[in-house]
N, C-alpha and C. Protein backbone atom coordinates (compact mmCIF):
# COMPACT_ATOMS: atom_id res chain seq x y z
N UNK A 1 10.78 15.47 197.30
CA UNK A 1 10.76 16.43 196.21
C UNK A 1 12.19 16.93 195.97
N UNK A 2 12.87 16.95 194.57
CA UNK A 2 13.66 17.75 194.21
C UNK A 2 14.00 18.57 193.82
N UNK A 3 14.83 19.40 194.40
CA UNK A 3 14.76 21.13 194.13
C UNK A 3 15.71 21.39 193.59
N UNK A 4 15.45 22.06 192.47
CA UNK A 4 16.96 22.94 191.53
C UNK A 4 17.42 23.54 192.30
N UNK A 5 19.18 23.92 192.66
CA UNK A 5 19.57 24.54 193.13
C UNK A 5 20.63 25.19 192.26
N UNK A 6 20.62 26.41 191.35
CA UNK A 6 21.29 27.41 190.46
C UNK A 6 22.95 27.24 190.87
N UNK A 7 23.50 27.17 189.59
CA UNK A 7 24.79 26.82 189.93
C UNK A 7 24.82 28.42 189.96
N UNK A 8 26.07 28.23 190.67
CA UNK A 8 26.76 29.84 191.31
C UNK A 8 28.44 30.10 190.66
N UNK A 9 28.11 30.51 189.45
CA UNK A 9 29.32 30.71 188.43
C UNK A 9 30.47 31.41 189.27
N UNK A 10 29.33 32.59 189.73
CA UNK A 10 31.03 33.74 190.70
C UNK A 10 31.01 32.23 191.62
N UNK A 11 31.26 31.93 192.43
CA UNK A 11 31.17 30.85 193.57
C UNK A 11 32.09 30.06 193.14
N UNK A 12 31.70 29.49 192.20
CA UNK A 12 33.09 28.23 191.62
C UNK A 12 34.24 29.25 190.73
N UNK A 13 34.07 30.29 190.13
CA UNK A 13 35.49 30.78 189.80
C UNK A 13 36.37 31.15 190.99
N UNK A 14 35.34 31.80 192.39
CA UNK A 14 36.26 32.40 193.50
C UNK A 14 37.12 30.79 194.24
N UNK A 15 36.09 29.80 193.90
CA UNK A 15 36.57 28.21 194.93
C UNK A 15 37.72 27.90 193.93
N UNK A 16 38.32 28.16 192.53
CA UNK A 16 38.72 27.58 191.90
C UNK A 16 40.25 28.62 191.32
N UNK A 17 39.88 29.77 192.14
CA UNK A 17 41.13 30.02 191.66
C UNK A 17 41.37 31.01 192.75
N UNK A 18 41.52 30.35 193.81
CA UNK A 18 41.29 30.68 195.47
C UNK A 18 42.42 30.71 195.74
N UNK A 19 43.62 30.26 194.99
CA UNK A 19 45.15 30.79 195.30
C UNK A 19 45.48 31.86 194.76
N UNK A 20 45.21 32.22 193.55
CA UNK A 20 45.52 33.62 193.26
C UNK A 20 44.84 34.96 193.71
N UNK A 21 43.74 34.32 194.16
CA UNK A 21 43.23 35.86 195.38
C UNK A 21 44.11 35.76 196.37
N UNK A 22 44.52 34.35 197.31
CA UNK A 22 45.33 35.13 198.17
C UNK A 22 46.50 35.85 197.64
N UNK A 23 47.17 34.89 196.55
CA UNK A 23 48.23 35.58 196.37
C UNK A 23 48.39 37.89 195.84
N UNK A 24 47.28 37.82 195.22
CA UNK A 24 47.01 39.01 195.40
C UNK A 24 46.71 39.98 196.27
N UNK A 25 45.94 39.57 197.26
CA UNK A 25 45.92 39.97 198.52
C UNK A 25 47.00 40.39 199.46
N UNK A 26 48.08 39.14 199.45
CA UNK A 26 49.03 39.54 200.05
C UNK A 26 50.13 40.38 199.13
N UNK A 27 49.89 40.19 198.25
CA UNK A 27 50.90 41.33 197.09
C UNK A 27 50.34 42.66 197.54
N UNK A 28 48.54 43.10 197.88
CA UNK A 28 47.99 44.33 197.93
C UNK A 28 48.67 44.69 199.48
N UNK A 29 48.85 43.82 200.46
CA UNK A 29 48.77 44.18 202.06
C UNK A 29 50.33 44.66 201.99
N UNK A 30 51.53 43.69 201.50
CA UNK A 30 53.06 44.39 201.35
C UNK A 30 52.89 45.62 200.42
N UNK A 31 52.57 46.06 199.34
CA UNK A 31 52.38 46.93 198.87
C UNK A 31 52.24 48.48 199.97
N UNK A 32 51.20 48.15 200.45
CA UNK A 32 50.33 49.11 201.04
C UNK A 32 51.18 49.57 202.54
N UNK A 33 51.89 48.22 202.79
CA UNK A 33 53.01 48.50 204.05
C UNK A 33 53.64 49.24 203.60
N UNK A 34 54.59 48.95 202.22
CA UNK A 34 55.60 49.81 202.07
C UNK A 34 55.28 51.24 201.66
N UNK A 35 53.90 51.61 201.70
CA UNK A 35 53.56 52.93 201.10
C UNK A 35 53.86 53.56 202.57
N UNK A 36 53.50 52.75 203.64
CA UNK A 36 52.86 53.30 205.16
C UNK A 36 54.67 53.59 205.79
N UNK A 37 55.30 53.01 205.15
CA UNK A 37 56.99 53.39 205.44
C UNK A 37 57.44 54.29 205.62
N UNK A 38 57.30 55.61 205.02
CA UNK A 38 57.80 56.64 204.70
C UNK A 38 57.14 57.34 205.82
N UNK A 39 56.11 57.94 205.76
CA UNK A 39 55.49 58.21 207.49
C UNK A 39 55.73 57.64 208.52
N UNK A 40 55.55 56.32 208.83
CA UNK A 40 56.16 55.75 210.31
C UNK A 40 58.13 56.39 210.11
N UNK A 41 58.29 56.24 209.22
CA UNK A 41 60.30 57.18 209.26
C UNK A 41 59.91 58.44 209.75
N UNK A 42 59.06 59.48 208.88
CA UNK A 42 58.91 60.74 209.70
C UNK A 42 58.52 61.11 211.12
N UNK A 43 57.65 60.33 211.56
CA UNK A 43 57.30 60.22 212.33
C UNK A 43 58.42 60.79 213.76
């Protein structure tokens, strides 16, 4: 027996443009370091 299996639209946009999340990701994580800068100085 063959079973439909629903294509998964979010699923193939996240598989397909899976470099620009990381690249955002790591744009959000340096970002967020350099906010954390100014306190680790006071510190």
């Amino acid at each position: 027996m063959n079973q439909f299996i629903p294509r998964n639209e979010i699923a193939d946009v996240i598989r397909t443009r899976s470099k620009i999340f990381w690249t955002v990701g790591i744009f959000t994580a340096f970002i967020n370091l350099l906010m954390l800068v100014p306190s680790v100085y006071m510190l």
